[in-house]
PDB file of N, CA and C in Angstrom:
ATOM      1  N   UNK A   1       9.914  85.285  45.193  1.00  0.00           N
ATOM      2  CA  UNK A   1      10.486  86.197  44.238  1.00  0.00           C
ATOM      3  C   UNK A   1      11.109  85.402  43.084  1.00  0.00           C
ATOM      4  N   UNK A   2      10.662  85.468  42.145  1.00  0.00           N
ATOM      5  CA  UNK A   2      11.354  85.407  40.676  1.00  0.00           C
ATOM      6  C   UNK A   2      12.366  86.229  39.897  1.00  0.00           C
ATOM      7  N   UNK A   3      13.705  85.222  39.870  1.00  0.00           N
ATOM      8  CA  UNK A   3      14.675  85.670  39.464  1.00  0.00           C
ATOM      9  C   UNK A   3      14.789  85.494  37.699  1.00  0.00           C
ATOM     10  N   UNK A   4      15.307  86.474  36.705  1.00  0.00           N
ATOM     11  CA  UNK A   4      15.296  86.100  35.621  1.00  0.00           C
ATOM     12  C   UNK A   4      16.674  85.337  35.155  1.00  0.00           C
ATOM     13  N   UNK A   5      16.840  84.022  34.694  1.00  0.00           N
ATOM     14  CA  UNK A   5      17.794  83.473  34.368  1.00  0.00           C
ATOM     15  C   UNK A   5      17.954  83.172  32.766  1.00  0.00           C
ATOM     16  N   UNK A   6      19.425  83.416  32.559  1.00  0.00           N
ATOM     17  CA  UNK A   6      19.944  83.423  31.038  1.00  0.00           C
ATOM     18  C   UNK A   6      20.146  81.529  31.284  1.00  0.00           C
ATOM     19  N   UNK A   7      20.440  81.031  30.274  1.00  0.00           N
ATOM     20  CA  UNK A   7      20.968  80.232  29.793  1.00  0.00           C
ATOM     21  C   UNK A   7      22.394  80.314  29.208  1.00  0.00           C
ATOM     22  N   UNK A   8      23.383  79.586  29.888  1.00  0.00           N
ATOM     23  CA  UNK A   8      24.952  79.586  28.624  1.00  0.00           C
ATOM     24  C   UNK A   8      24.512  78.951  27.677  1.00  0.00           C
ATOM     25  N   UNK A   9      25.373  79.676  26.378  1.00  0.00           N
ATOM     26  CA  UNK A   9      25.184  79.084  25.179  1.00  0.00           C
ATOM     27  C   UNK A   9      25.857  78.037  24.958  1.00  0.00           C
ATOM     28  N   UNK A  10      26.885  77.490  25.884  1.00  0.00           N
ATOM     29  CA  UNK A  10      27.739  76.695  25.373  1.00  0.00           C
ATOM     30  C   UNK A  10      27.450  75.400  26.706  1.00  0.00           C
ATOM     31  N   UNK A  11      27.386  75.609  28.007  1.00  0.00           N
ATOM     32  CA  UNK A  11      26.770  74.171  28.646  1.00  0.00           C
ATOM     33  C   UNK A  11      25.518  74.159  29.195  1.00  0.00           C
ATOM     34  N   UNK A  12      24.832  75.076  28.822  1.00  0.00           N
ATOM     35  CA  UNK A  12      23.549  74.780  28.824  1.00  0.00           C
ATOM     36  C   UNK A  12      22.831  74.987  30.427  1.00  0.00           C
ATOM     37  N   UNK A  13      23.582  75.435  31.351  1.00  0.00           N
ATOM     38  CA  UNK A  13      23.690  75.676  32.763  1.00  0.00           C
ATOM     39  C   UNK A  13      23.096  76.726  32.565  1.00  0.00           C
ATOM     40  N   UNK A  14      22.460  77.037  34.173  1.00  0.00           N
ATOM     41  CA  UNK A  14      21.684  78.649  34.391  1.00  0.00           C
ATOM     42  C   UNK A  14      22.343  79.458  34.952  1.00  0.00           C
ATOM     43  N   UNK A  15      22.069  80.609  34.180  1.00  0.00           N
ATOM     44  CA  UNK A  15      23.043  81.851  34.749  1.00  0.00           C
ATOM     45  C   UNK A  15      22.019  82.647  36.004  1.00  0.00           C
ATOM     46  N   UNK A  16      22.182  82.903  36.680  1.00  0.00           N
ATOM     47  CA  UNK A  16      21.458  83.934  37.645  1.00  0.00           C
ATOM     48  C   UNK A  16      22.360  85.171  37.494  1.00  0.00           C
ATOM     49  N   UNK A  17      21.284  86.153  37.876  1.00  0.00           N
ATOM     50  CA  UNK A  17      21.908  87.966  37.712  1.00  0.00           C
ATOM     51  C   UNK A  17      23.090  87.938  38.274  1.00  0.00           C
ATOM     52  N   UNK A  18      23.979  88.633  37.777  1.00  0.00           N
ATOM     53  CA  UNK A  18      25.339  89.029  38.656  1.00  0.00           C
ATOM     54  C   UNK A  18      26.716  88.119  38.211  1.00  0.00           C
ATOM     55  N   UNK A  19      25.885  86.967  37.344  1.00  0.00           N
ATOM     56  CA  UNK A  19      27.429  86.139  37.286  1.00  0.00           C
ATOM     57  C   UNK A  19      27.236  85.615  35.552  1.00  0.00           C
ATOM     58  N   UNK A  20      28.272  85.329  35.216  1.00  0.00           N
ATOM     59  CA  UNK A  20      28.666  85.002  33.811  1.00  0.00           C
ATOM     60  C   UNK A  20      28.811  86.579  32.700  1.00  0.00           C
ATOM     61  N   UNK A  21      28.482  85.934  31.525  1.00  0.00           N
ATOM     62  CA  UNK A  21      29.201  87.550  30.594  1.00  0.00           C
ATOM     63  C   UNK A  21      28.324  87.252  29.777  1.00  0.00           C
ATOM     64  N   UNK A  22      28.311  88.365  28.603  1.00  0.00           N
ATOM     65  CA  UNK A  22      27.523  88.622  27.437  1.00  0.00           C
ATOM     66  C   UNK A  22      28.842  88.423  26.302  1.00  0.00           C
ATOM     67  N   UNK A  23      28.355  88.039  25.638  1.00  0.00           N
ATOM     68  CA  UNK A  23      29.078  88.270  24.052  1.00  0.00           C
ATOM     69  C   UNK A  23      28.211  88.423  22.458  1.00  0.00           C
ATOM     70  N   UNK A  24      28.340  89.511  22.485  1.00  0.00           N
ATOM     71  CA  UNK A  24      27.467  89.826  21.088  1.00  0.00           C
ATOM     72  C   UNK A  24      28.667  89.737  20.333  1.00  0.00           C
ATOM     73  N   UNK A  25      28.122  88.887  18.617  1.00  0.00           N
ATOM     74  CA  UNK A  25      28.913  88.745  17.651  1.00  0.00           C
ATOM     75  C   UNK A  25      28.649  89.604  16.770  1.00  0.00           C
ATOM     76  N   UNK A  26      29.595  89.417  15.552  1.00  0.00           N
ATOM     77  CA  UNK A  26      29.381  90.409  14.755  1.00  0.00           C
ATOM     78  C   UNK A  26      28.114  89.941  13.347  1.00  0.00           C
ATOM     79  N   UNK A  27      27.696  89.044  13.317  1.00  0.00           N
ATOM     80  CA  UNK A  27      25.968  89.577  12.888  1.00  0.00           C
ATOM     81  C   UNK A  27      24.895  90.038  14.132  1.00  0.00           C
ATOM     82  N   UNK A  28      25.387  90.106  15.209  1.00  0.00           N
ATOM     83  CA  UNK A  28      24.143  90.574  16.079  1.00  0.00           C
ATOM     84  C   UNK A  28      23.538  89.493  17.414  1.00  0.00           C
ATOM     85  N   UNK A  29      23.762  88.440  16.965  1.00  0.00           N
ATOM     86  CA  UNK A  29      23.542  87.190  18.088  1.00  0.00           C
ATOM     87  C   UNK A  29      24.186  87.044  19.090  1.00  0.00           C
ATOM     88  N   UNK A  30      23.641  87.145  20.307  1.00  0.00           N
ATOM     89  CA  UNK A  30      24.024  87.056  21.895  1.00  0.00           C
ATOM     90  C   UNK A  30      24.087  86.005  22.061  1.00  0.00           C
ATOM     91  N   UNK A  31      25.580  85.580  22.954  1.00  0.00           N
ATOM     92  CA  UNK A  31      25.495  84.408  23.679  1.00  0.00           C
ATOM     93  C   UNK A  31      26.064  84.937  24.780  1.00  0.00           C
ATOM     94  N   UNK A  32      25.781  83.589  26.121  1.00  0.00           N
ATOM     95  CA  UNK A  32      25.788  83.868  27.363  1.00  0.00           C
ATOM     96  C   UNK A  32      26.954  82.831  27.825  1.00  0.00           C
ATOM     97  N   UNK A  33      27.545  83.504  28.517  1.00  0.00           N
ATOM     98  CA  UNK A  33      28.722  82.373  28.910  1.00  0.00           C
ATOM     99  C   UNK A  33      28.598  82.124  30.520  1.00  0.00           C
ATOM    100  N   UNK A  34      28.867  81.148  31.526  1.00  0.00           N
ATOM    101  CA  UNK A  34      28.872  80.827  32.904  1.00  0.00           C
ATOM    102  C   UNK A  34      30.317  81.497  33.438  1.00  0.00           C
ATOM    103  N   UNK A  35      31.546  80.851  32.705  1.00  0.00           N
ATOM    104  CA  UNK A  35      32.552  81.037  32.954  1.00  0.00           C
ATOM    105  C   UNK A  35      33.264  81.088  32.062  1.00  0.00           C
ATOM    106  N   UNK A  36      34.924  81.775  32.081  1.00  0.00           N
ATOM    107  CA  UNK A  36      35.339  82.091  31.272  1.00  0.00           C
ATOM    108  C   UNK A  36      36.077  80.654  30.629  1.00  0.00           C
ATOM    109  N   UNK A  37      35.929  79.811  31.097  1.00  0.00           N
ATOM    110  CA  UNK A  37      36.324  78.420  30.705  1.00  0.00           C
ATOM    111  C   UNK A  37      35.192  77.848  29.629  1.00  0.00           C
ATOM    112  N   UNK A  38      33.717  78.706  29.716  1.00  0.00           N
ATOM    113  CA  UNK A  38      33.207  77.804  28.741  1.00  0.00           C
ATOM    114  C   UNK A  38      32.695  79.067  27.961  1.00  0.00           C
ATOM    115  N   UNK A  39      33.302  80.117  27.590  1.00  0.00           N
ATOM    116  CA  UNK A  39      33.426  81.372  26.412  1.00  0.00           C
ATOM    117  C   UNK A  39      34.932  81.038  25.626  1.00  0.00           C
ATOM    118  N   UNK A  40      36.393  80.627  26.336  1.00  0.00           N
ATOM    119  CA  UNK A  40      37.583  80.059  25.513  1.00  0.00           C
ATOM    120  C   UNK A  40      37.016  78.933  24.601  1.00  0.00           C
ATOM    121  N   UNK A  41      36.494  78.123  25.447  1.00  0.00           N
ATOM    122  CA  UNK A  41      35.950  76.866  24.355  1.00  0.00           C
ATOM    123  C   UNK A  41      35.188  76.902  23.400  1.00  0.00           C
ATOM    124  N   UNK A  42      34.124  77.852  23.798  1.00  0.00           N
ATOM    125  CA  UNK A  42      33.182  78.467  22.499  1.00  0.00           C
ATOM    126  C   UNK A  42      34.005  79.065  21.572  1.00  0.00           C
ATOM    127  N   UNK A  43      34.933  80.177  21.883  1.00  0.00           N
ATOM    128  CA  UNK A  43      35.816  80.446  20.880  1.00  0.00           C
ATOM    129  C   UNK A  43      36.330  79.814  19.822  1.00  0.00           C
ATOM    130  N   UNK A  44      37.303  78.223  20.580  1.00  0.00           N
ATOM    131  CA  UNK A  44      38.240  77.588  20.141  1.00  0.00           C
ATOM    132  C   UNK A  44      37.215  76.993  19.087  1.00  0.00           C
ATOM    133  N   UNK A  45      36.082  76.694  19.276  1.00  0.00           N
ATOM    134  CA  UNK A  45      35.058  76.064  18.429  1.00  0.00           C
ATOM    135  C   UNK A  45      34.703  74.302  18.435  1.00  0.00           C
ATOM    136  N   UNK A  46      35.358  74.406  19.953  1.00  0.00           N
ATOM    137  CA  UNK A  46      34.747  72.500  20.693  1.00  0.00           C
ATOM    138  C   UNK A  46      33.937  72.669  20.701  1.00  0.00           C
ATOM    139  N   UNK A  47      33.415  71.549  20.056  1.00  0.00           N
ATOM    140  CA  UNK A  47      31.765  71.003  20.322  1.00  0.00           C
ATOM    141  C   UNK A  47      31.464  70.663  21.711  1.00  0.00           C
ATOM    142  N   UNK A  48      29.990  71.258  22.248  1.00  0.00           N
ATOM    143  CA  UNK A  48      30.387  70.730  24.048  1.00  0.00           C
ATOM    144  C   UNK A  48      29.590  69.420  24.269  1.00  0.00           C
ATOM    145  N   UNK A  49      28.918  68.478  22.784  1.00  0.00           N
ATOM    146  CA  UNK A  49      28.912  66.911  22.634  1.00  0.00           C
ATOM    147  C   UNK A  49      30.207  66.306  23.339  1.00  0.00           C
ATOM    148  N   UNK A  50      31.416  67.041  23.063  1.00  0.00           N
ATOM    149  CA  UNK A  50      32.723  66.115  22.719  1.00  0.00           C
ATOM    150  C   UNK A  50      33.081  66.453  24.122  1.00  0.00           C
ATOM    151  N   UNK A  51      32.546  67.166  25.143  1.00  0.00           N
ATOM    152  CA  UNK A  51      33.045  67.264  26.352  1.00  0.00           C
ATOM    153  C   UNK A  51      32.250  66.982  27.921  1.00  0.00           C
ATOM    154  N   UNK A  52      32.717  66.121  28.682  1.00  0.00           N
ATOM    155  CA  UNK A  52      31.958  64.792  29.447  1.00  0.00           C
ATOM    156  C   UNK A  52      30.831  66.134  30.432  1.00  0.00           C
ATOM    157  N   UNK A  53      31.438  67.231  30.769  1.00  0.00           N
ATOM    158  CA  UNK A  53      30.786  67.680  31.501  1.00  0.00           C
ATOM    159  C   UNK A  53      29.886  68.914  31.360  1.00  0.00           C
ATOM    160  N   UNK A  54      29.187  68.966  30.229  1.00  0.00           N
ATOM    161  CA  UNK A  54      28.584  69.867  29.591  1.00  0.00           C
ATOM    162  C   UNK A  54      27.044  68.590  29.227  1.00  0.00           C
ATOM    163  N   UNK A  55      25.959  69.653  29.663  1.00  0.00           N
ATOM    164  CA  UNK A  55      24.681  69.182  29.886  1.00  0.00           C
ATOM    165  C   UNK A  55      24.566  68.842  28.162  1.00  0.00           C
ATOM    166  N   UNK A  56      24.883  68.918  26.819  1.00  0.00           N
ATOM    167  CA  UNK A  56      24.959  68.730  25.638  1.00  0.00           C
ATOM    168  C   UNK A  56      25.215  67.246  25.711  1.00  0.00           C
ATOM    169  N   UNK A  57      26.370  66.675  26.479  1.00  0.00           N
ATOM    170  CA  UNK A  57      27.155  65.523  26.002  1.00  0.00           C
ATOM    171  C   UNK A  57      26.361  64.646  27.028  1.00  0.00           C
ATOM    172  N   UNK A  58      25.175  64.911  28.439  1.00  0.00           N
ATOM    173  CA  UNK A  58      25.213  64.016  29.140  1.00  0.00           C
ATOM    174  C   UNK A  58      23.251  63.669  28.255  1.00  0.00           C
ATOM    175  N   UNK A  59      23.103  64.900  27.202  1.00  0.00           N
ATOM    176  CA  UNK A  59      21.658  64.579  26.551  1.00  0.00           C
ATOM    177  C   UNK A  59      21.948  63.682  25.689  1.00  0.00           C
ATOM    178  N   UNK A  60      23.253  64.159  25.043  1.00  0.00           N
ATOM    179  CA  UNK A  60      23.955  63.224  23.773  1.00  0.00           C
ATOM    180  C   UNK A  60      24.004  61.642  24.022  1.00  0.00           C
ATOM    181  N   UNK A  61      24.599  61.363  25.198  1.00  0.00           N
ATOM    182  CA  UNK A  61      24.847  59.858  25.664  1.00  0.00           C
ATOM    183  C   UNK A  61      23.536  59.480  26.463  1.00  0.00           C
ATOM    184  N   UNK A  62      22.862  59.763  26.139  1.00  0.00           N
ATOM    185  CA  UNK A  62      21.845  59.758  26.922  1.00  0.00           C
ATOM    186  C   UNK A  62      21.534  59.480  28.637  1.00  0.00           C
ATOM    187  N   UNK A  63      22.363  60.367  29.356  1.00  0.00           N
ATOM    188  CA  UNK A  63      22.762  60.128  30.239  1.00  0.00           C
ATOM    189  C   UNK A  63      21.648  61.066  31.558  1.00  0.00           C
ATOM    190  N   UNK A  64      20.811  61.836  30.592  1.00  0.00           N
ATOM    191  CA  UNK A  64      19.807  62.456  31.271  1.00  0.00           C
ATOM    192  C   UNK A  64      18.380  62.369  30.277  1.00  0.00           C
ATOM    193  N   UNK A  65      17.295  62.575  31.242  1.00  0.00           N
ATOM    194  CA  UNK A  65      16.167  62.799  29.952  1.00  0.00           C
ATOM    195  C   UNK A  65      15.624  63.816  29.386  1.00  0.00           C
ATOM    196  N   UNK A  66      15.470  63.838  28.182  1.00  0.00           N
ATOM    197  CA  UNK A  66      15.472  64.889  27.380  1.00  0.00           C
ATOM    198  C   UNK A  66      13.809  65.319  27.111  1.00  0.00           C
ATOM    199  N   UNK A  67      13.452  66.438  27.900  1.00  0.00           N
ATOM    200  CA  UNK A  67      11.538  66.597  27.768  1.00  0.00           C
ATOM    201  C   UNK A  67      11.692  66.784  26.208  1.00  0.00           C
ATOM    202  N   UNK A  68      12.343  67.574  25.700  1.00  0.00           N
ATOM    203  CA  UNK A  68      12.305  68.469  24.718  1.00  0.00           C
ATOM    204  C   UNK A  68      11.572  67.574  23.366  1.00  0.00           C
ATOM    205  N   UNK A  69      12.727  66.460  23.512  1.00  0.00           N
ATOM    206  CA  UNK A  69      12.155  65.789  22.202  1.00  0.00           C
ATOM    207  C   UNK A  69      11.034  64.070  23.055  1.00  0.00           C
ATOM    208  N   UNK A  70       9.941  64.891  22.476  1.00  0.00           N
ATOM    209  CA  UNK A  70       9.044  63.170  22.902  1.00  0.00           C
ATOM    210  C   UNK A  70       8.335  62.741  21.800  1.00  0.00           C
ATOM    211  N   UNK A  71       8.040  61.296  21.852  1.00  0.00           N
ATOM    212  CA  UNK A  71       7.448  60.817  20.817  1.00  0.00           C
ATOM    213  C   UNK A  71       6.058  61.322  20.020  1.00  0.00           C
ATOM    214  N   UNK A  72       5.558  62.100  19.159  1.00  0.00           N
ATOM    215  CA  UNK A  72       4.439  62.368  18.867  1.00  0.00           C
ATOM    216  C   UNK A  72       3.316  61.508  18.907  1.00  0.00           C
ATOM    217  N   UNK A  73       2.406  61.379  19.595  1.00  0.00           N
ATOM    218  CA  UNK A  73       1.258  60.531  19.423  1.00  0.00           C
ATOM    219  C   UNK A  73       0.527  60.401  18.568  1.00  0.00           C
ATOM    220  N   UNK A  74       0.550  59.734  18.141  1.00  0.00           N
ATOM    221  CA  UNK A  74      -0.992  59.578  17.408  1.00  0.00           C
ATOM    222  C   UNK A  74      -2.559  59.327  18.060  1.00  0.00           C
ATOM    223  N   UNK A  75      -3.503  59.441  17.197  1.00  0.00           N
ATOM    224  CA  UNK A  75      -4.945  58.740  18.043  1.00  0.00           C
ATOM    225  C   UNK A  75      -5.081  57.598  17.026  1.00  0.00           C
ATOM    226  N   UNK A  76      -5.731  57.034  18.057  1.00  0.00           N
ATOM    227  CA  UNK A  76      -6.537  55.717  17.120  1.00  0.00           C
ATOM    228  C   UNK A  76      -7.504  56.010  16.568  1.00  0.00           C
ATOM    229  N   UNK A  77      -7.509  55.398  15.122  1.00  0.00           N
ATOM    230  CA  UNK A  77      -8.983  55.625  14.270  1.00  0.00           C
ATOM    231  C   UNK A  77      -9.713  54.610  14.925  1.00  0.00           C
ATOM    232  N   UNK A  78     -11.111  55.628  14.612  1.00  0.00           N
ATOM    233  CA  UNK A  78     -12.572  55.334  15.422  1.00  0.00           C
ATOM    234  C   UNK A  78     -13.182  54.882  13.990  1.00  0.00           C
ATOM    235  N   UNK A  79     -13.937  53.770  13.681  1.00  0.00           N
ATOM    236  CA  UNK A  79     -15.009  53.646  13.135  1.00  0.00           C
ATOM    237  C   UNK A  79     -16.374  53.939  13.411  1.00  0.00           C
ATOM    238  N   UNK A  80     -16.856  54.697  12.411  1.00  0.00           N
ATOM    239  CA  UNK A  80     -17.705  55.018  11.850  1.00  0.00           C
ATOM    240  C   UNK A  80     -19.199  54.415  11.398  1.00  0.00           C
ATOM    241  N   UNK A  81     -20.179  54.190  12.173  1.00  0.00           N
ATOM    242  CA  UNK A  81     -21.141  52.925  11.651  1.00  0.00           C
ATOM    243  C   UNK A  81     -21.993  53.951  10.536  1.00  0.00           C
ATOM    244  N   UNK A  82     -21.472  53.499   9.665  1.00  0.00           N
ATOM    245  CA  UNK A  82     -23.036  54.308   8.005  1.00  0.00           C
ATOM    246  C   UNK A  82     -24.063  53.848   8.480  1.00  0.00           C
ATOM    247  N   UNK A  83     -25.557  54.487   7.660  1.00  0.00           N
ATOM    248  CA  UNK A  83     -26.283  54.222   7.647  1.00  0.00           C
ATOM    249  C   UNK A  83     -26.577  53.261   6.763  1.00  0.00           C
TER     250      UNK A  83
END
């Protein structure tokens, strides 16, 4: 069985049904909070770079690996024999 999971907007942790909150702002954009410890901080307007235990600061220090961003490849040019 497949459960649908939110994302917090602020540490980046998975929410499963039943736990954390909604907060719609006033242009219209939803964010998802885990706990009410990391919706105060979103408030206060900490960056969650600047805080050791938020999945932001352990991508930041590079302290985990990040799929998201990978190096673009290139191909190698093939020559061409003319006639």
């Amino acid at each position: 069985m497949v459960t649908k999971t939110q994302k917090c907007s602020y540490t980046e942790y998975k929410i499963v049904p039943g736990r954390g909150s909604r907060f719609v702002g006033k242009d219209g954009r939803v964010h998802y909070f885990i706990s009410t410890k990391a919706r105060s901080l979103f408030h206060q307007k900490i960056k969650p770079v600047k805080l050791t235990w938020t999945t932001a600061w352990r991508a930041y220090n590079k302290k985990i690996k990040v799929d998201d961003i990978q190096k673009k490849r290139s191909r190698k040019t093939t020559r061409i024999q003319k006639a």
